[in-house]
Protein backbone atom coordinates (compact mmCIF):
# COMPACT_ATOMS: atom_id res chain seq x y z
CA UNK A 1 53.69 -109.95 -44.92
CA UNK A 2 52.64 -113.26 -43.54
CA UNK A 3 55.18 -112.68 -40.56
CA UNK A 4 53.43 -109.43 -39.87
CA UNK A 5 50.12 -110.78 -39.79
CA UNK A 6 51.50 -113.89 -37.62
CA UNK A 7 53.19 -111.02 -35.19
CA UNK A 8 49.80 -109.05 -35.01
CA UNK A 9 47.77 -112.20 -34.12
CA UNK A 10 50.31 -113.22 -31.68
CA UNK A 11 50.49 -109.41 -29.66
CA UNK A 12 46.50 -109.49 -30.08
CA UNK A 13 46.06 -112.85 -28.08
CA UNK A 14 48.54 -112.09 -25.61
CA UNK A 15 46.47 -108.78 -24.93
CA UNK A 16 43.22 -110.64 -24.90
CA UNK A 17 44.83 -113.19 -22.50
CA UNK A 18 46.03 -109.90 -20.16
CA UNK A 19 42.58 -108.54 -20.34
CA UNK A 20 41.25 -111.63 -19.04
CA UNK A 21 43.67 -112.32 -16.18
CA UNK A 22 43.17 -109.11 -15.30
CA UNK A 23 42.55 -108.41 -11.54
CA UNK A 24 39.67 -105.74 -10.14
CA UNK A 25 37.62 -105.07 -7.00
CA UNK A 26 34.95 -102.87 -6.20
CA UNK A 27 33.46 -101.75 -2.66
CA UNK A 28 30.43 -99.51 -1.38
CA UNK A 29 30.48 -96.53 0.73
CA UNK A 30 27.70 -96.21 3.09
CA UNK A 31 26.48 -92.22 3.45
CA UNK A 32 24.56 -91.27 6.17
CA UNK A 33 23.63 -87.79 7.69
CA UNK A 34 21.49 -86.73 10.54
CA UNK A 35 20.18 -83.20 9.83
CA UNK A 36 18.93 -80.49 12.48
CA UNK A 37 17.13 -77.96 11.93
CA UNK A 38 18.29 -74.74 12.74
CA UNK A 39 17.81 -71.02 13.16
CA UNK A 40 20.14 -68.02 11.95
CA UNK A 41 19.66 -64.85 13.71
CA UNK A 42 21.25 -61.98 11.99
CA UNK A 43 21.26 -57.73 12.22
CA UNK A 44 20.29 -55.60 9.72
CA UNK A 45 20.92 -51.89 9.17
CA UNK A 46 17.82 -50.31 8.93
CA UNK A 47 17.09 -47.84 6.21
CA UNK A 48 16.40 -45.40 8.21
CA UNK A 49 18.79 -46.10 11.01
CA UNK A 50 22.73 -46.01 12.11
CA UNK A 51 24.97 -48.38 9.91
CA UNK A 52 25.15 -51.30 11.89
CA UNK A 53 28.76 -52.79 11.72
CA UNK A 54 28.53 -56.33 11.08
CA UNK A 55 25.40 -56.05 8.93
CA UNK A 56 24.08 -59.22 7.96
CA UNK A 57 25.79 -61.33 10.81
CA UNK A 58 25.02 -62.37 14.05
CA UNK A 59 27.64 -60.51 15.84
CA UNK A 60 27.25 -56.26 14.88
CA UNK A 61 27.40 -53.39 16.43
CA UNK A 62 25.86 -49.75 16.83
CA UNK A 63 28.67 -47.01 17.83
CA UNK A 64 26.95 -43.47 18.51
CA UNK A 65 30.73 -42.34 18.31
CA UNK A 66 31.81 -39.42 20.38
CA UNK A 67 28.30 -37.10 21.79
CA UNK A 68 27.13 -34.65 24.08
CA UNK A 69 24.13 -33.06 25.77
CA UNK A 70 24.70 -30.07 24.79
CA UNK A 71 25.78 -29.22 21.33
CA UNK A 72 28.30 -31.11 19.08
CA UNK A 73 26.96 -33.45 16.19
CA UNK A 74 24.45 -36.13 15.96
CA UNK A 75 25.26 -39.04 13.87
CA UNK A 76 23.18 -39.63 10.58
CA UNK A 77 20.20 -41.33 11.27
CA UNK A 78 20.94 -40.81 15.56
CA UNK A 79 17.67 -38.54 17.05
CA UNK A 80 19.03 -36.88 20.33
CA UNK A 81 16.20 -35.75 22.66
CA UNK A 82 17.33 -33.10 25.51
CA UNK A 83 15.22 -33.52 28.35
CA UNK A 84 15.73 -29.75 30.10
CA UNK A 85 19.43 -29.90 31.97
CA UNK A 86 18.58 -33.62 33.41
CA UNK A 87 19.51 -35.95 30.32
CA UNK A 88 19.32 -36.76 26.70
CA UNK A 89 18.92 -39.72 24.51
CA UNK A 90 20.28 -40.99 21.30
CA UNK A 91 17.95 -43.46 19.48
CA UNK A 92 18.05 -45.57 16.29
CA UNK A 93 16.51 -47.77 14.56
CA UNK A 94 17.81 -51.41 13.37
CA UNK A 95 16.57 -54.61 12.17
CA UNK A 96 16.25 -57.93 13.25
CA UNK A 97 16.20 -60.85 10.83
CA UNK A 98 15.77 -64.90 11.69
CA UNK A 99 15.74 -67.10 9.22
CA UNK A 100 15.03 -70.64 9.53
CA UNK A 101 16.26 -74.04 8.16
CA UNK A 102 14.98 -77.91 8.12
CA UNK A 103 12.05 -77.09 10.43
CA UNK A 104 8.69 -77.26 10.34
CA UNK A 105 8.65 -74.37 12.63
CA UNK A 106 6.26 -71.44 11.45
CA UNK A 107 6.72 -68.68 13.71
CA UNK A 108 9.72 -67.93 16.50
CA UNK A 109 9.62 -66.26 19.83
CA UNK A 110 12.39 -63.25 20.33
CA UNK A 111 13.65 -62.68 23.45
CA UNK A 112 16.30 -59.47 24.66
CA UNK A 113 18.70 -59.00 27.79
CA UNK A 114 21.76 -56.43 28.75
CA UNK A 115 24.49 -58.21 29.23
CA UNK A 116 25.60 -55.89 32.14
CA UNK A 117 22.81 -54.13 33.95
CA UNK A 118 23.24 -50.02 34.10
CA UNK A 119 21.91 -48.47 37.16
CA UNK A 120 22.72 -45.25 35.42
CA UNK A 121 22.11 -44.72 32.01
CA UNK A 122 18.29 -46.40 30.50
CA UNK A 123 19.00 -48.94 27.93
CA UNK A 124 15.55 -49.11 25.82
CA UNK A 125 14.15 -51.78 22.80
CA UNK A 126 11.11 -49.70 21.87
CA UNK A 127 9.58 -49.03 25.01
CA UNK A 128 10.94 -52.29 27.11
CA UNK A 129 13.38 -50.61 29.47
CA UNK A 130 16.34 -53.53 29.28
CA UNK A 131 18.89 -51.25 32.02
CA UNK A 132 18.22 -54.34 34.94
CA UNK A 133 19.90 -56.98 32.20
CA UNK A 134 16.73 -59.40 32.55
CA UNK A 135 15.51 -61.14 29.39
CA UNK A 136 12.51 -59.35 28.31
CA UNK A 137 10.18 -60.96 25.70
CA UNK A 138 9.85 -58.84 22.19
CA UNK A 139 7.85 -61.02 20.17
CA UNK A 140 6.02 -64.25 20.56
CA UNK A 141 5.10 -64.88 16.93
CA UNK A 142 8.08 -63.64 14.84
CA UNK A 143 8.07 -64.43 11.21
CA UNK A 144 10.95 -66.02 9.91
CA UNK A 145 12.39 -64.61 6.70
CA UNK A 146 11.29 -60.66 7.51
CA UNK A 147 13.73 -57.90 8.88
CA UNK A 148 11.81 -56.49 12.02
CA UNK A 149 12.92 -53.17 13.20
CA UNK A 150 13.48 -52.46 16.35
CA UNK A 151 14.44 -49.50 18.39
CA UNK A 152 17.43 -49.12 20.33
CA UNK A 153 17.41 -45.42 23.01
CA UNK A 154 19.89 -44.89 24.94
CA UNK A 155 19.19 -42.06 27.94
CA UNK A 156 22.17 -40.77 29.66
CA UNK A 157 21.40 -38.61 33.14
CA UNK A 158 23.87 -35.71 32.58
CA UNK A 159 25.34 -36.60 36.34
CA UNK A 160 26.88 -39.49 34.33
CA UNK A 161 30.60 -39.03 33.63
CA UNK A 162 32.46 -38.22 30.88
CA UNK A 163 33.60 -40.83 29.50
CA UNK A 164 32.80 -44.35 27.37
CA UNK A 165 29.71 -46.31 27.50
CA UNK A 166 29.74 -49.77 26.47
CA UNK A 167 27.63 -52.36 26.68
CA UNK A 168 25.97 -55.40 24.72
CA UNK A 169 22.13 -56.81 24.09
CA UNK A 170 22.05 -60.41 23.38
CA UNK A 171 19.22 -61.99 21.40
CA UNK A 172 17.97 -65.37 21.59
CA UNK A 173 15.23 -66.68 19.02
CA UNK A 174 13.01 -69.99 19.58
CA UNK A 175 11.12 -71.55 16.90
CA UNK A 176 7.52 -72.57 18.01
């Protein structure tokens, strides 16, 4: 019994002596971020409007699929205006939303322009004819957080051509 106890002592102080010889190190990390605000711009399908494909990002689309002047179908939520034998239009609504982020921004100005200008068709946001592909002011004092509707109308001259229409309306918000 005595030699256990004497072997127990012995393992003991040699762990004790291990503890105490034993090595460590310790270091700090150093965190630093610089953080800018920023501004998401995103579409929105209105509820009354043409499903926007994309919703909820900042890269959607509207696609009036395949129409004509006279007869064929309108797509839910599409109006189609014939003006006599000279035209017709297709118009929707959609939304706009900007949000903001690690500003002290409180209001954002919204600016429009056609990519490609149409000397042909009339590209309009509400009634701000876009077709020359100038940026054309829509708001001055947007409010961040809110889907705004806007809406898009498309008139094609029925001397236009069978055939595809594509094009693209690029948005740029500003916070003030």
């Amino acid at each position: 019994m005595t030699n256990r106890y004497l072997l127990g002592t012995a393992l003991s102080a040699f762990a004790f002596i291990g503890i105490a010889n034993a090595q460590t190190g310790s270091g700090t990390l150093g965190v630093t971020a610089d953080v800018a605000g920023s501004i998401n711009l995103t579409f929105v399908t209105d509820a009354s409007g043409l499903a926007v494909t994309g919703t909820g990002t900042s890269t959607a689309s509207l696609a009036f699929g395949t129409v004509s002047m006279f007869g064929g179908s309108v797509p839910t939520n599409v109006t189609k205006t014939v003006s006599g034998t000279t035209s017709f239009s297709l118009a929707t609504p959609f939304d706009v939303k900007v949000d903001l982020a690690n500003s002290a921004s409180t209001t954002y100005t919204l600016t429009a322009t056609l990519a490609a200008a149409d000397t042909v068709n009339t590209w309009l946001l509400g009634a701000v004819d876009m077709s020359a592909g100038a940026p054309h002011a829509l708001t001055a004092a947007g409010v961040f957080g809110t889907a705004v509707p806007y809406t898009l109308k498309l008139t094609i001259p029925a001397s236009e051509a069978a055939g595809a229409i594509s094009n693209s309306i690029g948005f740029t918000a500003v916070g003030g």
